[in-house]
Structures are given as structure tokens and as C-alpha cells.
N, C-alpha and C. Protein backbone atom coordinates (compact mmCIF):
# COMPACT_ATOMS: atom_id res chain seq x y z
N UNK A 1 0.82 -1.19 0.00
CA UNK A 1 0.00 0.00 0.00
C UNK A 1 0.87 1.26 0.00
N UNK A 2 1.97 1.23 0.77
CA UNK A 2 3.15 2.51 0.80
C UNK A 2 3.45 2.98 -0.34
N UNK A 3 3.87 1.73 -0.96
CA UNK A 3 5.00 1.30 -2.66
C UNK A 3 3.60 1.86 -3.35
N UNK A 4 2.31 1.62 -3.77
CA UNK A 4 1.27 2.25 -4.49
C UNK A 4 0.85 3.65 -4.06
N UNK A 5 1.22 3.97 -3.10
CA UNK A 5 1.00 5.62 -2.80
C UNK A 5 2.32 6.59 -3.16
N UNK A 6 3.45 5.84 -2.85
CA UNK A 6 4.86 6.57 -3.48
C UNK A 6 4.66 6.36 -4.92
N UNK A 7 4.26 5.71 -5.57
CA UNK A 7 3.83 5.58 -7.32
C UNK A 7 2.54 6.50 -7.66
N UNK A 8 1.75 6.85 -7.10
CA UNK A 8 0.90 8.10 -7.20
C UNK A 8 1.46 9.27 -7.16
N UNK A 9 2.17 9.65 -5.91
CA UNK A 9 3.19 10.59 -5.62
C UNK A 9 3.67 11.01 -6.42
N UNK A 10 4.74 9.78 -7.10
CA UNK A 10 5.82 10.37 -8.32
C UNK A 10 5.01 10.47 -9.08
N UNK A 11 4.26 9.99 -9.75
CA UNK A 11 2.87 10.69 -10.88
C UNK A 11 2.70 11.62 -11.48
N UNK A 12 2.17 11.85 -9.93
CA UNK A 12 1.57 13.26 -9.61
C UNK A 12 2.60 14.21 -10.14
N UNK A 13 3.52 14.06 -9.36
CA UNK A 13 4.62 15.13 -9.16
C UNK A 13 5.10 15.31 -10.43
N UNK A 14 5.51 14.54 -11.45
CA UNK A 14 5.97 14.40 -13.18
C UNK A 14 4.49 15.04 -13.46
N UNK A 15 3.27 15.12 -13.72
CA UNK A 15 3.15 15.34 -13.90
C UNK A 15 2.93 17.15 -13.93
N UNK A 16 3.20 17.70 -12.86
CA UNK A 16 3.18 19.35 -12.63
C UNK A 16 4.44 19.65 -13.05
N UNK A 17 5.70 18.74 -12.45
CA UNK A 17 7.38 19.13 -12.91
C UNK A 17 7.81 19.59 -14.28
N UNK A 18 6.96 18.52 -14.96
CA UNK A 18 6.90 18.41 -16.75
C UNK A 18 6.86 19.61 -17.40
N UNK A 19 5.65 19.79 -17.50
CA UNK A 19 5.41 20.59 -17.64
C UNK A 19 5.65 22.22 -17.46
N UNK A 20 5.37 22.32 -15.89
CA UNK A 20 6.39 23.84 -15.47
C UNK A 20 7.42 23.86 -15.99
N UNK A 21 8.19 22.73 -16.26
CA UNK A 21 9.82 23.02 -16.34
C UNK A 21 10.07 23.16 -17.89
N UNK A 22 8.91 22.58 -18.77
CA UNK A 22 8.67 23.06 -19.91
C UNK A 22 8.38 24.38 -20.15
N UNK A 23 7.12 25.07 -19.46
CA UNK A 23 6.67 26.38 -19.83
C UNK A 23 7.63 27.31 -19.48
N UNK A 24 8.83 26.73 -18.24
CA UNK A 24 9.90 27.88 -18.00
C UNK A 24 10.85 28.16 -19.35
N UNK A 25 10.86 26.91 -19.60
CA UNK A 25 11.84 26.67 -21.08
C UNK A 25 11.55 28.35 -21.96
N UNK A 26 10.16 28.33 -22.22
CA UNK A 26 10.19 29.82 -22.82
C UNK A 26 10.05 31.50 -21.85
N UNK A 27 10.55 30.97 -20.90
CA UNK A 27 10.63 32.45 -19.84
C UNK A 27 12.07 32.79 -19.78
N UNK A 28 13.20 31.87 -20.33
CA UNK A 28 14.32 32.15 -19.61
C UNK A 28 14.88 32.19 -21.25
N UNK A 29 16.01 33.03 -21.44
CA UNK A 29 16.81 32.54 -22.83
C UNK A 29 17.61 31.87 -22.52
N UNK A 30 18.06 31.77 -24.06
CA UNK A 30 18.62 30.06 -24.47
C UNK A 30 20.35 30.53 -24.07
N UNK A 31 20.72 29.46 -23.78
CA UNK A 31 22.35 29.62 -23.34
C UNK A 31 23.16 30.34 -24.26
N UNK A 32 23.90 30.97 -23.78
CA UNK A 32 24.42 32.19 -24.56
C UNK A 32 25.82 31.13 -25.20
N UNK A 33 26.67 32.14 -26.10
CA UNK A 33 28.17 31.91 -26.35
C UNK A 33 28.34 30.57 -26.93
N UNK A 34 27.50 29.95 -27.21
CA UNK A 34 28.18 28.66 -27.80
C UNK A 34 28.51 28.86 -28.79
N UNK A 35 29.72 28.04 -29.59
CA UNK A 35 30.38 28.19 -30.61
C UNK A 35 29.15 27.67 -31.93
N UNK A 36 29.31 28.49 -33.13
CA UNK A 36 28.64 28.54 -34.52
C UNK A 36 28.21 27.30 -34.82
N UNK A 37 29.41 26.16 -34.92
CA UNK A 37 28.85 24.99 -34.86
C UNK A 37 28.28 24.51 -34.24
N UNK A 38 28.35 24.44 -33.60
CA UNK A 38 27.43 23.78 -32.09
C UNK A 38 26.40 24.12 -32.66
N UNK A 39 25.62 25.82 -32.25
CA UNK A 39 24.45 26.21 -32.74
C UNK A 39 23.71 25.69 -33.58
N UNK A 40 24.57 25.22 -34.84
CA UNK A 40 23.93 24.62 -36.10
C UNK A 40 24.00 23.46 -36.40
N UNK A 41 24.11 22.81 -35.33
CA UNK A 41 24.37 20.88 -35.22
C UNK A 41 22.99 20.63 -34.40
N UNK A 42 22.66 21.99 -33.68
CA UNK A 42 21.78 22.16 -32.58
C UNK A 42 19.73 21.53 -33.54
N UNK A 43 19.62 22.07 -34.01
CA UNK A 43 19.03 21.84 -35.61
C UNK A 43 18.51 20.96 -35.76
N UNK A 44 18.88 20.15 -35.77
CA UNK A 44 19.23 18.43 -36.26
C UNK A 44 18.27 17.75 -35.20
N UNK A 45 18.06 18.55 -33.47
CA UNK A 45 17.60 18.13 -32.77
C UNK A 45 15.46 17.91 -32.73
N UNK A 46 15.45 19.09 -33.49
CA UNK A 46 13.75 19.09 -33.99
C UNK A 46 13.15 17.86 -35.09
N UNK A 47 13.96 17.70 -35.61
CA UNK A 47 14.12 16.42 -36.57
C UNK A 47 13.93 14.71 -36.00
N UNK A 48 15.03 14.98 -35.29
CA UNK A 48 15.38 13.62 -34.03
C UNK A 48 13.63 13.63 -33.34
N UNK A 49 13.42 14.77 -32.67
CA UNK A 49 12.15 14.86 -32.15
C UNK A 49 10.96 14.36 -32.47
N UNK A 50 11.24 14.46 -33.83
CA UNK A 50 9.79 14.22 -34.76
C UNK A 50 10.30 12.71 -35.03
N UNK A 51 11.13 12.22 -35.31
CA UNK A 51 11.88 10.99 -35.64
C UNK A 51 11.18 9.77 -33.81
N UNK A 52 11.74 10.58 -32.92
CA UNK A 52 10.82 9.78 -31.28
C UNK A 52 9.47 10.03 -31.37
N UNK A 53 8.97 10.83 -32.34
CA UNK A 53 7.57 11.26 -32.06
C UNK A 53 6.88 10.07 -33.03
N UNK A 54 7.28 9.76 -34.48
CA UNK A 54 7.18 8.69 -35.22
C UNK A 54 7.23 7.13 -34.91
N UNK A 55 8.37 7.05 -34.59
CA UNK A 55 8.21 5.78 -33.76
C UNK A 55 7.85 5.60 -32.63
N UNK A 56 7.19 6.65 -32.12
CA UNK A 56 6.37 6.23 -30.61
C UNK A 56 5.25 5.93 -31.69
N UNK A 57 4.84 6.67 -32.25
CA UNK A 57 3.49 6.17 -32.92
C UNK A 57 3.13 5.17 -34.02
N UNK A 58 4.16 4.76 -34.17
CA UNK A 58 4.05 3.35 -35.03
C UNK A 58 4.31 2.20 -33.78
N UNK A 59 4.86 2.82 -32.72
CA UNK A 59 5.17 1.55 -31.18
C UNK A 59 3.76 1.38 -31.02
N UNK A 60 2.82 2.50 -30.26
CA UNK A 60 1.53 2.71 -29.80
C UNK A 60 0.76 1.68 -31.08
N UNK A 61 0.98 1.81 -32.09
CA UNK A 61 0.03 0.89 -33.27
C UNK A 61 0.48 -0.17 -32.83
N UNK A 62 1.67 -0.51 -32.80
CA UNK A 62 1.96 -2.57 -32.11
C UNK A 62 1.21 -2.78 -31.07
N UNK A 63 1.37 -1.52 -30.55
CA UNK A 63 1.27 -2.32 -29.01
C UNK A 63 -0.84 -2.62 -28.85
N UNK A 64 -1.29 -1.94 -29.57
CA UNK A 64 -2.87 -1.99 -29.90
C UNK A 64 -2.74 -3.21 -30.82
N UNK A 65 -1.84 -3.70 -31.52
CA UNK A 65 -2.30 -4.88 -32.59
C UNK A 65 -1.60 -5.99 -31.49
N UNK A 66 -0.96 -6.06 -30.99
CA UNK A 66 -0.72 -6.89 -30.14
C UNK A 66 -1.72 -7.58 -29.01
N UNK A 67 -2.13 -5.99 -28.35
CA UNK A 67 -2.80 -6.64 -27.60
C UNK A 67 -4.25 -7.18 -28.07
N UNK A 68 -4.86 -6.78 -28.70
CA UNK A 68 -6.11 -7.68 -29.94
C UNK A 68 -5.53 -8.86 -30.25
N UNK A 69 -4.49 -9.60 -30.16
CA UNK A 69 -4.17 -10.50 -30.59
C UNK A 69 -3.28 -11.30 -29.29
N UNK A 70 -4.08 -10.51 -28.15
CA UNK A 70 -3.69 -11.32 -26.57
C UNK A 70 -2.33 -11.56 -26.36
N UNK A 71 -1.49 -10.85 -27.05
CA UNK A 71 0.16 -10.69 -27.07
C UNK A 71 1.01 -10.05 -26.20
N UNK A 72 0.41 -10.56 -24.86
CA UNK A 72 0.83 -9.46 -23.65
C UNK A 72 2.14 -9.14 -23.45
N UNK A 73 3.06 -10.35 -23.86
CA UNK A 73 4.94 -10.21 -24.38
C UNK A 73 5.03 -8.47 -24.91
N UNK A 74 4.66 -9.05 -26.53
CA UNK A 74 4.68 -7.87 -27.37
C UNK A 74 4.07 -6.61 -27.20
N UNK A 75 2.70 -6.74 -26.43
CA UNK A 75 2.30 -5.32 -26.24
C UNK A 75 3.33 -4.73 -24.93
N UNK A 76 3.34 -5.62 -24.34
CA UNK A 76 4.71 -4.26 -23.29
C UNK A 76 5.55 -4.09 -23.72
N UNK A 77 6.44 -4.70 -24.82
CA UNK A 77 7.47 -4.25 -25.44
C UNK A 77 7.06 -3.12 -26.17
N UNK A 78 6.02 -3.09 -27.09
CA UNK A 78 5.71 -1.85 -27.88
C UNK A 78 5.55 -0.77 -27.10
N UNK A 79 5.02 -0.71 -25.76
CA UNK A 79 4.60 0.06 -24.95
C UNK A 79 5.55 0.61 -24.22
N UNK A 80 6.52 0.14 -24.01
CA UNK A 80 7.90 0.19 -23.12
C UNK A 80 9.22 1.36 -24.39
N UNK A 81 8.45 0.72 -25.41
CA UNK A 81 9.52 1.32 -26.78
C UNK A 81 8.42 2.82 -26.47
N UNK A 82 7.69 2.99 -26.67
CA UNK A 82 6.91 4.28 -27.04
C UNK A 82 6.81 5.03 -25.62
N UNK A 83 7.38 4.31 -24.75
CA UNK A 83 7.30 5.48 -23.67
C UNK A 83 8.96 5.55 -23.15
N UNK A 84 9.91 4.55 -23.96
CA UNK A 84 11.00 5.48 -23.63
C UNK A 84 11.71 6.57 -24.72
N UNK A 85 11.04 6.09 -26.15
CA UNK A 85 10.64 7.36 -27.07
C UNK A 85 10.45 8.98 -25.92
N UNK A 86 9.33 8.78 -25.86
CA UNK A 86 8.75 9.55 -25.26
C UNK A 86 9.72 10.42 -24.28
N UNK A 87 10.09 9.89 -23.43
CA UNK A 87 11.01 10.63 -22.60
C UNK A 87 12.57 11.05 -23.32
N UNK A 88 13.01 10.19 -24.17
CA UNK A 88 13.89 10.82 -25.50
C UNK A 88 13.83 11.84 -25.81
N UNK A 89 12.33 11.76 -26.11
CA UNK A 89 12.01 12.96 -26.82
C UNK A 89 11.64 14.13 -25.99
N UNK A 90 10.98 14.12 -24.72
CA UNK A 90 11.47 14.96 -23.48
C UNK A 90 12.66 16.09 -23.61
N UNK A 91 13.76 14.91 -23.22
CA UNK A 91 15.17 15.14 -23.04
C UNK A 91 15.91 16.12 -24.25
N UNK A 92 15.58 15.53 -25.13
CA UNK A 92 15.81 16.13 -26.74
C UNK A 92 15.17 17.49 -26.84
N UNK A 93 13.94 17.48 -26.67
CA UNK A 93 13.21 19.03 -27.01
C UNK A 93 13.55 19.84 -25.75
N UNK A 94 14.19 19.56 -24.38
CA UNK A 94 14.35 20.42 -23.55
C UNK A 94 16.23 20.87 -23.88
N UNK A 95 16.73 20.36 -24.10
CA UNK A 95 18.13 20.33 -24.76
C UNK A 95 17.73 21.53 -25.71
N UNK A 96 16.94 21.24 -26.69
CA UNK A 96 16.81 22.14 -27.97
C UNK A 96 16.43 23.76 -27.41
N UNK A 97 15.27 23.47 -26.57
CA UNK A 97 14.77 25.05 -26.61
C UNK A 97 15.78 25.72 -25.32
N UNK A 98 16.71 24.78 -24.56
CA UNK A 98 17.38 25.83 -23.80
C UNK A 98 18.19 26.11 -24.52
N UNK A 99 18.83 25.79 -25.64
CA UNK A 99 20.14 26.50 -26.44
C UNK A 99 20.03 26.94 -27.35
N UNK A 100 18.59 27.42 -28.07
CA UNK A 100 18.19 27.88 -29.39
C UNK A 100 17.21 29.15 -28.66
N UNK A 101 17.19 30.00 -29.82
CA UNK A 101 15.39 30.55 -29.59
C UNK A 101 14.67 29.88 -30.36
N UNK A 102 13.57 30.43 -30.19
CA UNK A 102 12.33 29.98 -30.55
C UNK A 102 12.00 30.49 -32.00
N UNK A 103 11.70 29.60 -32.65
CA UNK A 103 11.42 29.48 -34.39
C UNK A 103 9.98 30.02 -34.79
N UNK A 104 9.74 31.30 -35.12
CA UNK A 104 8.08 32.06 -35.19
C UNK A 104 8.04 31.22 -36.58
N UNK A 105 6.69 30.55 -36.66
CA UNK A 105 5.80 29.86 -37.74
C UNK A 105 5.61 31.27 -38.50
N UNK A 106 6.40 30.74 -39.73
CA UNK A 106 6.19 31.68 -41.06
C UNK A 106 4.70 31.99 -42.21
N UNK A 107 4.10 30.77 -41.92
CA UNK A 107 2.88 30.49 -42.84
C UNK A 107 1.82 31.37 -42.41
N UNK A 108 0.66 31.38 -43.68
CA UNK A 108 0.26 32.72 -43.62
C UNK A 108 -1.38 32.49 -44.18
N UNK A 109 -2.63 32.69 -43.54
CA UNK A 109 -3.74 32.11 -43.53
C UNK A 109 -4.54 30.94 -43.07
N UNK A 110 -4.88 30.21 -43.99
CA UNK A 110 -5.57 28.83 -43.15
C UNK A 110 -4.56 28.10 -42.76
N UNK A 111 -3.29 28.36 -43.29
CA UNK A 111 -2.16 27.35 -43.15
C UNK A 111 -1.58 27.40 -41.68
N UNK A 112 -1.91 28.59 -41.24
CA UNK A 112 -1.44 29.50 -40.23
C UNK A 112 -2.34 29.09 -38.85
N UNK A 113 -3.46 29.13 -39.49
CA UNK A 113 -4.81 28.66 -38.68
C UNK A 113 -4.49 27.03 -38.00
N UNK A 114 -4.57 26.63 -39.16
CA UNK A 114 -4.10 24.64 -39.31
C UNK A 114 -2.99 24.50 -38.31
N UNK A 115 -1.70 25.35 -38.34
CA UNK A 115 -0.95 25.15 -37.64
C UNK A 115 -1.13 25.32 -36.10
N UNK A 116 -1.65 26.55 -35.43
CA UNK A 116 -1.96 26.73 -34.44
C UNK A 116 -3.03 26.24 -33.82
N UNK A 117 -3.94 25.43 -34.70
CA UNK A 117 -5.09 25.01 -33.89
C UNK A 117 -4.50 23.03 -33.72
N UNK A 118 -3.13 22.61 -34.50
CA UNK A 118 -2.53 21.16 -34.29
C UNK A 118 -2.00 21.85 -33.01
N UNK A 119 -0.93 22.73 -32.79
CA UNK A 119 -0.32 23.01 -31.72
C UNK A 119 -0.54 23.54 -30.60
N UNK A 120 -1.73 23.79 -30.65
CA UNK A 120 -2.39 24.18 -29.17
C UNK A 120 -2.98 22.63 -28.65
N UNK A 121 -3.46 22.24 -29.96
CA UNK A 121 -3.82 20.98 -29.51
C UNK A 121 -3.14 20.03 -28.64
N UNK A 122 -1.60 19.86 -29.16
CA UNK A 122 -0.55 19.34 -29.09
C UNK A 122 -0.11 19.48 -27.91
N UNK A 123 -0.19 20.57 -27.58
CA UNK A 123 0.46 20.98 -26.43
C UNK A 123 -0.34 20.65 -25.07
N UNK A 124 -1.72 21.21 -25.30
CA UNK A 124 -2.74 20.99 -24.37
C UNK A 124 -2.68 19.51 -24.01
N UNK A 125 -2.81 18.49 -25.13
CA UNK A 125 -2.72 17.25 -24.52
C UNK A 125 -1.53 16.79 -24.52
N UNK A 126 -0.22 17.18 -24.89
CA UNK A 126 1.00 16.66 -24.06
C UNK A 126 1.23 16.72 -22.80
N UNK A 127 0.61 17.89 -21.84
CA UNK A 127 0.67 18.28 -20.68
C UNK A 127 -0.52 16.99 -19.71
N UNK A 128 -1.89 16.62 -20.49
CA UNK A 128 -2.56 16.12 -20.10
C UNK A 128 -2.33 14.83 -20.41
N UNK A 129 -1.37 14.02 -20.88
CA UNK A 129 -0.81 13.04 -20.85
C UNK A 129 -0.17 12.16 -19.90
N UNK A 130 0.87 12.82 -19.58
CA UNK A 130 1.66 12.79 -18.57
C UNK A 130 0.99 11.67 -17.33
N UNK A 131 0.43 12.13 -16.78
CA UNK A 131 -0.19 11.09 -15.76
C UNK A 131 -1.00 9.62 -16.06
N UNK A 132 -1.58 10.54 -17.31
CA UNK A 132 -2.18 9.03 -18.13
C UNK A 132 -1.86 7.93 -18.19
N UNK A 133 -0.35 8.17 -19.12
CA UNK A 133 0.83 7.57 -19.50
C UNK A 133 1.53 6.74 -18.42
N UNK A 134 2.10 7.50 -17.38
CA UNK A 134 1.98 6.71 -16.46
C UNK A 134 1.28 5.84 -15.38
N UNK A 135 0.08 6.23 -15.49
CA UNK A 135 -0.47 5.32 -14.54
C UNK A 135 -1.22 4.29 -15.28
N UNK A 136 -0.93 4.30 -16.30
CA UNK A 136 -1.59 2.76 -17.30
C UNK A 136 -0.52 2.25 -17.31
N UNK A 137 0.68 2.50 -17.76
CA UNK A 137 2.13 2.13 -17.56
C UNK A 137 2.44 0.93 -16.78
N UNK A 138 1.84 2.10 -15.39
CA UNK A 138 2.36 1.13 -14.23
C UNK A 138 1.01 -0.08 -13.92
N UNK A 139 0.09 0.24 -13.83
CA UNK A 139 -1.48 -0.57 -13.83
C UNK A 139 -1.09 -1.61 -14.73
N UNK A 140 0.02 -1.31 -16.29
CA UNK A 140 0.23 -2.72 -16.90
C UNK A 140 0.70 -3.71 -15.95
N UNK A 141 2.04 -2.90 -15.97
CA UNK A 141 3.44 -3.74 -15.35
C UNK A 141 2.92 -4.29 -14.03
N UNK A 142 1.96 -3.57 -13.54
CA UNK A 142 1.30 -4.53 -12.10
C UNK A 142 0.39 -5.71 -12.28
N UNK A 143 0.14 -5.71 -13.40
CA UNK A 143 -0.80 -6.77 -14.11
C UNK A 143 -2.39 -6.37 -13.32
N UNK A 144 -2.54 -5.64 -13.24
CA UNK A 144 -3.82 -4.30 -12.84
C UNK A 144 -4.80 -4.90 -14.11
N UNK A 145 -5.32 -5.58 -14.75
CA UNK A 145 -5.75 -5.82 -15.95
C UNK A 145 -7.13 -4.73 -16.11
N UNK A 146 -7.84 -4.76 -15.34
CA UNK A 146 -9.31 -4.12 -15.55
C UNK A 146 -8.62 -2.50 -15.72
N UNK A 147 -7.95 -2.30 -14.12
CA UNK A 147 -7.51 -1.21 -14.10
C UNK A 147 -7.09 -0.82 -15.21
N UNK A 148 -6.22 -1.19 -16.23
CA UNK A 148 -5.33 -1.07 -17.10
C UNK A 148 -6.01 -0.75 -18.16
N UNK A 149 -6.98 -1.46 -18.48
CA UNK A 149 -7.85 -1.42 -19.91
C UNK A 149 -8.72 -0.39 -19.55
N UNK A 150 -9.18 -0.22 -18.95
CA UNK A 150 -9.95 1.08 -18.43
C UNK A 150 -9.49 2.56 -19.02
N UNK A 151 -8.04 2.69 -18.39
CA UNK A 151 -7.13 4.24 -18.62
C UNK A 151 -7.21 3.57 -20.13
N UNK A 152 -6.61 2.94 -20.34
CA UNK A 152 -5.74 2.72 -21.48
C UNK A 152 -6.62 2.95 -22.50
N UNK A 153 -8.20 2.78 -22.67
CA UNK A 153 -8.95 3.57 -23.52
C UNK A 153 -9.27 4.69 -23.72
N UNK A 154 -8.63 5.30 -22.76
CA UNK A 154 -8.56 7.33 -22.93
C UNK A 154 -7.08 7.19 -22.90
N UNK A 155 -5.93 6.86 -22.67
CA UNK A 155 -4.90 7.18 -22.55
C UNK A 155 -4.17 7.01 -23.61
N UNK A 156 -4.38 5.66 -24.63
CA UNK A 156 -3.99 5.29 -26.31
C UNK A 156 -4.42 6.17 -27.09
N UNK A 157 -5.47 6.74 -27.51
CA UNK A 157 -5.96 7.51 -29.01
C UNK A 157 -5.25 9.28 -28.35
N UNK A 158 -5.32 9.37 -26.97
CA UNK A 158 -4.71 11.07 -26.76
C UNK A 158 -3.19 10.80 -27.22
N UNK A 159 -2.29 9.50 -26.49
CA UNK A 159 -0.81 9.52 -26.82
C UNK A 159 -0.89 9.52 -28.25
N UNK A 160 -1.61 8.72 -29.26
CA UNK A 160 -0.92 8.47 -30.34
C UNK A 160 -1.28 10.04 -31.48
N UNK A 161 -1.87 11.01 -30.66
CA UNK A 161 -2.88 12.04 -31.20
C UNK A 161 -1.46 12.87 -31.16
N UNK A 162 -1.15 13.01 -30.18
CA UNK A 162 0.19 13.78 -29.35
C UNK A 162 1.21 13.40 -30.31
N UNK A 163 2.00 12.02 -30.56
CA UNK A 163 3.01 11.71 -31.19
C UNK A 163 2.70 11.85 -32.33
N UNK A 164 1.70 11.90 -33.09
CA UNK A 164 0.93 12.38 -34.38
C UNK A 164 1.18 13.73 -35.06
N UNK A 165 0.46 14.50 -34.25
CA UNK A 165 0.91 16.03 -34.19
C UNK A 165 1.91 16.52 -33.77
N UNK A 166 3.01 15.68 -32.92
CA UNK A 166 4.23 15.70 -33.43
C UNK A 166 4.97 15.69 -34.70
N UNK A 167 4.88 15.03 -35.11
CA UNK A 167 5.51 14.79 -36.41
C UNK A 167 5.04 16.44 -37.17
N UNK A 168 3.43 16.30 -37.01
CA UNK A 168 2.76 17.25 -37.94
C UNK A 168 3.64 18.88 -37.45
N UNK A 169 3.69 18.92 -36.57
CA UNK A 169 4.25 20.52 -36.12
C UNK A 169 5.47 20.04 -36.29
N UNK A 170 5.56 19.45 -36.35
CA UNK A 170 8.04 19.32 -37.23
C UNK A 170 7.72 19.63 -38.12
N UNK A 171 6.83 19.11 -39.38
CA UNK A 171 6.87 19.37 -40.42
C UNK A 171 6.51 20.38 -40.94
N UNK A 172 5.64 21.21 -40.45
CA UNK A 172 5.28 22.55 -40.44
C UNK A 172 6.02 23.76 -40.47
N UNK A 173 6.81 23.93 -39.08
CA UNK A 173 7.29 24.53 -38.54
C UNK A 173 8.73 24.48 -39.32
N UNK A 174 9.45 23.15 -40.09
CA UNK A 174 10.61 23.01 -40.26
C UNK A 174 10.80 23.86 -41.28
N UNK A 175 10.50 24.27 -42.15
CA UNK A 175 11.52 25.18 -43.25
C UNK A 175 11.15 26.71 -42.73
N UNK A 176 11.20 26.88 -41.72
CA UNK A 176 11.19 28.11 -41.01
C UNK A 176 12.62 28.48 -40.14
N UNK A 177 12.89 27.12 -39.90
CA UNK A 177 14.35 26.80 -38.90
C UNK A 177 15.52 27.55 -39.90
N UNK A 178 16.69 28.49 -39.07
CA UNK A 178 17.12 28.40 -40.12
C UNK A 178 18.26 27.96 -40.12
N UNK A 179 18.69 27.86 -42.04
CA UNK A 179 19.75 26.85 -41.97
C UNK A 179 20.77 27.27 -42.06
């Protein structure tokens, strides 16, 4: 009962940390003085992003065809791949926006529209993820089964929505970066 309340705890707590420590990402500027190259190797990292954001979402598709096919092996492996994606990709986009600024979306009308209404999206439910993610996670790995299938039908179509519109706001946003 301790060990299941310290696993709520940390949850919890990832989930407010995440986030804040994301939204600070754009209050503070990006590290000064690094050398030219660096800067422009830096780049490469929005790409990678969309690259963890892709294969989380082709993982999330195994791990749904797996488990339809009672493959409880394979669906935690798919599931285990797409959520350490996931934190990759964490690690990666917080790397990026502390040593870069921020890239203003160039496009101009509905395109403009399209973009900001994926990335509010995006954002809104990356933040609302977070706990999801983990507590189906762990409800798997505990063999929680009811528990598990329960989240996991609101918690699958928001992640794979998220790693989706990932990709979609890389691709958007990318010939704006500059080179």
C-alpha cells in the first residue's frame, strides 16, 4: 500500500514538474556563447524529435495490434519502446529550446490557422498526458488488468494524437528553422 501511494506521488509530481519546467523553457533565454557549430548541429535536434515522435506512434500501433491479438509479451514491449521514445524525446526538445530561440511559424492564412489550432492541440494534450501515461504504464506492469484497460482507452488515441501532431508541427514549422 506505501509502494502504491509513493507511485501516485511520483505521478503526480511528473506530472506538474513536466510541464512547469517546460513552460519555464520559454521564460528564460537560451544559453548564450556557444560556438557557430554547435548552434547549427543544434538543428538536427527538432528532426530527431519528430523521428521519437514517429516511432512512438508506429510503437503505440503494435502495441494496440498486439494486444487484440492477446500478445501481452509484445504489447509491453511496444509500450515500453513508445514510452521510452517519449522521454527521448522529453530530453531532446528540452536540450533544444534551452540553447536555441524559438522558431516564429512563417505560414500565412488557413495554413497559419491549421498550424496553431494542431499546436495548441498538441500541447494541451501533451501536458494532459503525462499522468495518463503513467499510470496505465504502471497498472500494466502490475498486471492491474481491468484497471489497465480502463485508462488505457482514454490514454492510447490522446498519446498516439500527441506523437501524431508531433511529427505534424516538425513538419510545419521546419523550413522556417534556419539553416
Amino acid at each position: 500500500m506505501e509502494n502504491e501511494r509513493n507511485i501516485k506521488r511520483f505521478i503526480w509530481t511528473m506530472a506538474v514538474v513536466i510541464p512547469v519546467a517546460v513552460a519555464l523553457l520559454f521564460l528564460i533565454p537560451p544559453v548564450e556563447n556557444l560556438p557557430d557549430d554547435v548552434k547549427a548541429s543544434l538543428y538536427i535536434l527538432p528532426k530527431l524529435n519528430a523521428i521519437f515522435n514517429g516511432i512512438a506512434f508506429l510503437s503505440l500501433i503494435g502495441a494496440f495490434v498486439a494486444i487484440k491479438n492477446k500478445n501481452i509479451k509484445v504489447h509491453r514491449a511496444f509500450t515500453t519502446t513508445a514510452l521510452i521514445l517519449s522521454m527521448l524525446f522529453l530530453v531532446s526538445y528540452v536540450a533544444f529550446h534551452l540553447t536555441t530561440e524559438s522558431t516564429k511559424f512563417g505560414g500565412e492564412g488557413w495554413t497559419r490557422t491549421v498550424y496553431f489550432v494542431i499546436l495548441i492541440s498538441h500541447i494541451l494534450l501533451s501536458t494532459g498526458i503525462i499522468p495518463l501515461v503513467l499510470f496505465t504504464y504502471v497498472r500494466g506492469l502490475g498486471m492491474q488488468v481491468e484497471k489497465h484497460r480502463k485508462i488505457a482507452k482514454i490514454t492510447w488515441p490522446i498519446w498516439l494524437y500527441v506523437t501524431a501532431t508531433g511529427v505534424i508541427v516538425y513538419w510545419m514549422i521546419s523550413p522556417y528553422y534556419p539553416h
